[in-house]
Protein backbone atom coordinates (compact mmCIF):
# COMPACT_ATOMS: atom_id res chain seq x y z
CA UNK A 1 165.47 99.71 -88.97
CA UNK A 2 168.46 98.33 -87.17
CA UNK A 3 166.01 96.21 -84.45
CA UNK A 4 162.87 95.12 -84.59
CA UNK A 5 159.91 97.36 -83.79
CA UNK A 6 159.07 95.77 -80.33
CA UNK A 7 162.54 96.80 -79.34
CA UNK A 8 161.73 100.52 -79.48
CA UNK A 9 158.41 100.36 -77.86
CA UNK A 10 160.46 98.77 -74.72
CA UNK A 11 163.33 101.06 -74.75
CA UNK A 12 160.41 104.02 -75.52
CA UNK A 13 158.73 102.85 -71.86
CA UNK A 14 161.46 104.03 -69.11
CA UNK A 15 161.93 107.56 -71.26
CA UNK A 16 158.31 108.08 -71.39
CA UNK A 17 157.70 107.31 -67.47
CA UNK A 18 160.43 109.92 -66.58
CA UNK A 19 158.98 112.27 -68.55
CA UNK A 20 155.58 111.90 -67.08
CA UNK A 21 157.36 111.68 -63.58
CA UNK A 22 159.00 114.70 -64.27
CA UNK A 23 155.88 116.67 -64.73
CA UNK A 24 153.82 114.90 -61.93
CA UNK A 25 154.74 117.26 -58.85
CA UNK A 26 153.47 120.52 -61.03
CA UNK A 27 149.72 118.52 -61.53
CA UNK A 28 147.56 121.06 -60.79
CA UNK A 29 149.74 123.82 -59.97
CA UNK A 30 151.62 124.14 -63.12
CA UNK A 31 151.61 128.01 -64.47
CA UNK A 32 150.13 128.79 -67.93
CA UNK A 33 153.14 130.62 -69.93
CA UNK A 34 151.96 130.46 -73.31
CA UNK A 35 148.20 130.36 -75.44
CA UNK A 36 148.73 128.49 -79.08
CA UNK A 37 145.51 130.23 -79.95
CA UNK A 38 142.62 131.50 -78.94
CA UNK A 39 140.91 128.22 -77.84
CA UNK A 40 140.72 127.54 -74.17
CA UNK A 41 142.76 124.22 -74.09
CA UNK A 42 145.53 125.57 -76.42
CA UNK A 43 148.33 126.99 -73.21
CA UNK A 44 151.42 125.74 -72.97
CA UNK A 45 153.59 125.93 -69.56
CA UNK A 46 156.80 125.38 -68.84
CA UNK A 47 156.54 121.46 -68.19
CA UNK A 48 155.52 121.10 -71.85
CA UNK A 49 158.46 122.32 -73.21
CA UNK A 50 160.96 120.93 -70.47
CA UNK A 51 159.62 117.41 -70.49
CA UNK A 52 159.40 117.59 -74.58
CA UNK A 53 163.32 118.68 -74.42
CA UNK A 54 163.80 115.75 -72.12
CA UNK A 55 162.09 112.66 -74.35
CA UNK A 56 163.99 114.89 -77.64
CA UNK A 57 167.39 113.85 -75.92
CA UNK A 58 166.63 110.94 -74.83
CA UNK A 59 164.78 109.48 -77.70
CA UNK A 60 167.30 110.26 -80.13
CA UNK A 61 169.68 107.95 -78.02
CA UNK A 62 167.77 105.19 -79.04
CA UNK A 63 168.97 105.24 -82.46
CA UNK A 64 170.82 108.20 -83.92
CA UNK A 65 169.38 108.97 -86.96
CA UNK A 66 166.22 108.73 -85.92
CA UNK A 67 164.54 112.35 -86.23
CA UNK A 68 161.99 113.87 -83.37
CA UNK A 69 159.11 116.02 -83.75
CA UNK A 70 157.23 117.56 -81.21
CA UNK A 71 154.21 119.93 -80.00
CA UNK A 72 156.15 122.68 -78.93
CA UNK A 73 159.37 122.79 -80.82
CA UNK A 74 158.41 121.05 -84.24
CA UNK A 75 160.48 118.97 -86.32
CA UNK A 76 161.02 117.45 -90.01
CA UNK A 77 157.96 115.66 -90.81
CA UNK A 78 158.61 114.19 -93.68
CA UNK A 79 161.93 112.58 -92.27
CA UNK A 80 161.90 108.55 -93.05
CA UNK A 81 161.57 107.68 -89.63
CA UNK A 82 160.70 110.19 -86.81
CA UNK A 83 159.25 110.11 -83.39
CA UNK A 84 156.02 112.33 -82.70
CA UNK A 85 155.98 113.70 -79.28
CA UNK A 86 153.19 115.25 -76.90
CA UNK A 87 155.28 115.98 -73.64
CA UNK A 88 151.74 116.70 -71.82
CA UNK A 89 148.58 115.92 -73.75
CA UNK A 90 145.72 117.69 -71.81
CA UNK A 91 147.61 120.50 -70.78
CA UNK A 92 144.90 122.65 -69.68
CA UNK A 93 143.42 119.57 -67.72
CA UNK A 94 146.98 119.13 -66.36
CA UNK A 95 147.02 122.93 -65.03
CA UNK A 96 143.37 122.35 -63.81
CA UNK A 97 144.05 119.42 -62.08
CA UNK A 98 142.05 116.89 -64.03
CA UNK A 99 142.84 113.41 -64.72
CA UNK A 100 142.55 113.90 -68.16
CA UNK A 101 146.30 114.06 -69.36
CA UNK A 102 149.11 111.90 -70.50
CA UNK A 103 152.72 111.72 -71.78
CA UNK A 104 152.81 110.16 -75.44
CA UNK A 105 155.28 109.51 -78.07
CA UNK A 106 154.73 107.28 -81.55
CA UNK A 107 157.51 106.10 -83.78
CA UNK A 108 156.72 106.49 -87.30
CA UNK A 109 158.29 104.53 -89.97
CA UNK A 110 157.71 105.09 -93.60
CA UNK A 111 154.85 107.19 -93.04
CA UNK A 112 153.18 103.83 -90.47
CA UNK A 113 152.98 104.23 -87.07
CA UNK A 114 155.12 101.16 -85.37
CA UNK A 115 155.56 101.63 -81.77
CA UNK A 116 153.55 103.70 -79.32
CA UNK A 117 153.59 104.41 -76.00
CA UNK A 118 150.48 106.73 -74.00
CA UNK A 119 151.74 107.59 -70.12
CA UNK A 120 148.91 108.08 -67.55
CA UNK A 121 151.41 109.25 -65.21
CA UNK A 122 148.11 110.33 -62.58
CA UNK A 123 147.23 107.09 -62.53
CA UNK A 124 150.41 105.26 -62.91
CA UNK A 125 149.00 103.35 -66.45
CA UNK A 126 151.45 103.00 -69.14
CA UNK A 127 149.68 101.80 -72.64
CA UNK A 128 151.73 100.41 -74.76
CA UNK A 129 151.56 98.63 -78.54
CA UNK A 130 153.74 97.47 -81.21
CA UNK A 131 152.39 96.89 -84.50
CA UNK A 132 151.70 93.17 -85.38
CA UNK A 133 152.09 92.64 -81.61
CA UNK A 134 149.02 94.19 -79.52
CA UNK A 135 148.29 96.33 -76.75
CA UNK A 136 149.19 96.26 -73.14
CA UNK A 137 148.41 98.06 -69.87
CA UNK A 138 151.17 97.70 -67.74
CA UNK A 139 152.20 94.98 -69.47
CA UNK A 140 148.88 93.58 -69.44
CA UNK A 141 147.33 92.65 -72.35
CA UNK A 142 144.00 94.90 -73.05
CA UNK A 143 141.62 94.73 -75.53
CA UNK A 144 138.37 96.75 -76.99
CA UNK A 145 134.88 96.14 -76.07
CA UNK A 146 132.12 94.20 -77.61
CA UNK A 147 129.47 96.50 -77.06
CA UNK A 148 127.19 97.54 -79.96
CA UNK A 149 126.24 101.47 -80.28
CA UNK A 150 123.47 101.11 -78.72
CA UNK A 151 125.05 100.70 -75.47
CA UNK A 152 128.19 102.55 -76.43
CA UNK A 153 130.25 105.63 -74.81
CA UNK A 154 131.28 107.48 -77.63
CA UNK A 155 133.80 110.39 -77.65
CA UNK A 156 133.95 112.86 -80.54
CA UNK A 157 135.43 115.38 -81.97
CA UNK A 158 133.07 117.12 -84.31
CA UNK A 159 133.23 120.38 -85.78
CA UNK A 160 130.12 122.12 -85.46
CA UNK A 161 130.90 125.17 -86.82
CA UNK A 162 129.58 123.12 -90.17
CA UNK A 163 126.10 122.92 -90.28
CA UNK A 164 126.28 119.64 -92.16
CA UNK A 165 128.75 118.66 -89.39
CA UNK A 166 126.04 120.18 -86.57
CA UNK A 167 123.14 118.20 -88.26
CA UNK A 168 125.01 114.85 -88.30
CA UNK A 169 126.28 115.60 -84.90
CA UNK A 170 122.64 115.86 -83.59
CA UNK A 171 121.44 112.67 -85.16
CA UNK A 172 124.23 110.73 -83.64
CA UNK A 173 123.87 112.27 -80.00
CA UNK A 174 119.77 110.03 -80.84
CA UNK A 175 121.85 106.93 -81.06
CA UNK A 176 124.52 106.92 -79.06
CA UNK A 177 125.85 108.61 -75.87
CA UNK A 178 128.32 110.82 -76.59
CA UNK A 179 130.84 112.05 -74.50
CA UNK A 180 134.46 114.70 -74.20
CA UNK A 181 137.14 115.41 -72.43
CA UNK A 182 139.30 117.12 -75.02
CA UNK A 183 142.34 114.83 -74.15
CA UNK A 184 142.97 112.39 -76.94
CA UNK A 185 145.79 110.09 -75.69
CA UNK A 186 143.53 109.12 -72.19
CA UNK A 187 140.55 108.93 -74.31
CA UNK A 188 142.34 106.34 -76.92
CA UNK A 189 143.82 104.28 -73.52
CA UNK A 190 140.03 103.75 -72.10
CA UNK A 191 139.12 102.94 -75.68
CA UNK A 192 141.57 100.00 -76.02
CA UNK A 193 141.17 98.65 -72.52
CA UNK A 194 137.16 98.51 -73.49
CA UNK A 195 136.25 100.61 -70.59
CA UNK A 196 134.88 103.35 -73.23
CA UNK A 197 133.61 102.48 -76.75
CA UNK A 198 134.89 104.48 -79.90
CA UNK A 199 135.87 108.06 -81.31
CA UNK A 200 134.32 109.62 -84.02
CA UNK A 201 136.47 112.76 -85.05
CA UNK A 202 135.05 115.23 -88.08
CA UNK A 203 136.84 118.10 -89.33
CA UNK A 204 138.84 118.52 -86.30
CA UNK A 205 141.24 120.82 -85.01
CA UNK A 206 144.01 118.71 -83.30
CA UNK A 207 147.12 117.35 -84.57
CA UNK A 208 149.19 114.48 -85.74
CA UNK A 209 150.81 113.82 -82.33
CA UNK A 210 147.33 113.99 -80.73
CA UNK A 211 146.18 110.36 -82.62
CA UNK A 212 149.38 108.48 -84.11
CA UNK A 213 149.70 107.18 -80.60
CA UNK A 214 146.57 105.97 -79.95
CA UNK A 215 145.23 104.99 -83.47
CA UNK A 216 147.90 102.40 -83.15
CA UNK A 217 147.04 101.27 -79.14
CA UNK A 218 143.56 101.17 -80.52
CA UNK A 219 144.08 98.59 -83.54
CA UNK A 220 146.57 96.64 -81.85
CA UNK A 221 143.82 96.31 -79.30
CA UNK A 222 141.33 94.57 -81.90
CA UNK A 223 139.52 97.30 -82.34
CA UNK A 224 139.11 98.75 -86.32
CA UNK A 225 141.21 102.36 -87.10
CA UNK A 226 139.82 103.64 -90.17
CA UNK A 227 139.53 107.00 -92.20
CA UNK A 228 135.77 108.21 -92.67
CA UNK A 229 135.14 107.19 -96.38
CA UNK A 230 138.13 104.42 -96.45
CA UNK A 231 138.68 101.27 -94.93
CA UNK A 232 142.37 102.27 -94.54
CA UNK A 233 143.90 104.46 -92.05
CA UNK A 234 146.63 107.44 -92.72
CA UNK A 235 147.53 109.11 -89.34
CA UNK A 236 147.79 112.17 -91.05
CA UNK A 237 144.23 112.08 -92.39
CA UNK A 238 142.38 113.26 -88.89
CA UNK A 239 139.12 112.33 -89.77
CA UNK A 240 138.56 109.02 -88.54
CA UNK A 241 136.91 106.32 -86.39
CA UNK A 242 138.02 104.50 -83.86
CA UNK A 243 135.96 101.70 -82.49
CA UNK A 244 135.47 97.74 -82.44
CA UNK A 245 134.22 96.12 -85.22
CA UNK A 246 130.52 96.66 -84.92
CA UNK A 247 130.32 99.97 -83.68
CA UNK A 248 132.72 100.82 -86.25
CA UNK A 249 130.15 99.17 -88.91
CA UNK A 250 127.54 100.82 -87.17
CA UNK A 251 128.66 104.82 -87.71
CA UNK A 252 129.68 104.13 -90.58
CA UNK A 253 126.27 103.29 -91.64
CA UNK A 254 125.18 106.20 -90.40
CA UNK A 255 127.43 108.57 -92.16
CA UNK A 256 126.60 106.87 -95.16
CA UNK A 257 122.89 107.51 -94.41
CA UNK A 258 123.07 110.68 -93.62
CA UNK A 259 125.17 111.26 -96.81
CA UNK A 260 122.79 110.00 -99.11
CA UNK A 261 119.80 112.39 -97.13
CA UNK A 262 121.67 115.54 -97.76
């Protein structure tokens, strides 16, 4: 890299803000153009695409060189270094008019996310992290919470079409209370500002764009970023969780109990 990381995440911030800006006046009002599939949050409207052309161009001047790969248009994902874009994570919340939606990008570097930055652009809260350098809140630094599970918020992303997913799923709702929104990037931002707890996410059906950001806000933010069954994490493995260091101990306890009862 010609600079170090922490120079990216900073020139990352103003690109990411306009792009959120951008999309701001359609909040609420924005017209559904497109379906991905046929799940309910999977549209696509024309802010998507314009704001995800926008952070393409503007990105790349950052560093030629550097490739881009988005939600709606793609890209080379095996590139050395590439940025993964999600113009408007939450869309259907976005058209809706719920707070649940953000403007994210993620710099990836030899297959390790480096640089992220998650746009609230409702709220006006831009999350940022470098790797080796921590997490911030408009430039405030923010941090996970201390909480054990017990008194945890938990999100989670759990397929239950499984039924060994469905029977683990309704153990853990015993222990824990579990919550959704379906919007990954604001879901990782109250994570590492402690406000919510942790993420559990089992056979899942988003993509790489939807966690490199915040798996990195998340760890930068003390908290532990792991792959179910591994103590390491690989952004492109999406079954993971997310939490401080004794919650994270806690589930996976549980998963390992559970594994041994089946």
């Amino acid at each position: 890299m010609s600079h170090p990381f922490s120079f990216y995440t900073n020139e990352a911030v103003a690109i990411v803000k306009q792009a959120g800006l951008m999309v701001l006046p359609a909040f609420g009002q924005a017209k559904v153009i497109d379906q991905k599939d046929a799940s309910p949050g999977s549209v696509v409207t024309e802010l998507d695409q314009r704001a995800e052309v926008f952070l393409t161009e503007y990105l790349k001047r950052i560093e030629p060189g550097i490739e881009v790969v988005g939600e709606e248009f793609g890209g080379n994902h095996k590139a050395e270094r590439f940025w993964l874009v999600d113009s408007i994570d939450g869309t259907a919340h976005f058209v809706r008019g719920n707070p649940f939606c953000t403007t994210m990008v993620a710099l990836v570097v030899e297959g390790q996310v480096v640089s992220s930055c998650i746009y609230d652009f409702v709220n006006d809260q831009m999350y940022t992290a470098t790797r080796g350098e921590g997490a911030f809140c408009n430039g405030q630094p923010i941090h996970v919470s201390q909480r054990s599970l017990k008194d945890a918020y938990l999100f989670w992303e759990i397929n239950l079409e499984k039924k060994q997913n469905l029977e683990f799923f309704l153990q853990l709702q015993k222990k824990v209370t579990l919550m959704k929104t379906q919007n990954c990037g604001w879901e990782f931002a109250m994570i590492a500002s402690g406000k919510m707890d942790g993420r559990i996410c089992i056979d899942p059906f988003q993509y790489d764009w939807d966690y490199a950001p915040g798996s990195l806000l998340v760890a930068e933010a003390g908290g532990v970023v792991a792959n179910i069954g591994s103590s390491d994490y690989d952004y492109k493995n999406h079954e993971f969780i997310v939490a401080n260091s004794t919650i994270h101990r806690e589930l996976k306890n549980l998963i390992d109990q559970f594994s041994h009862e089946i």
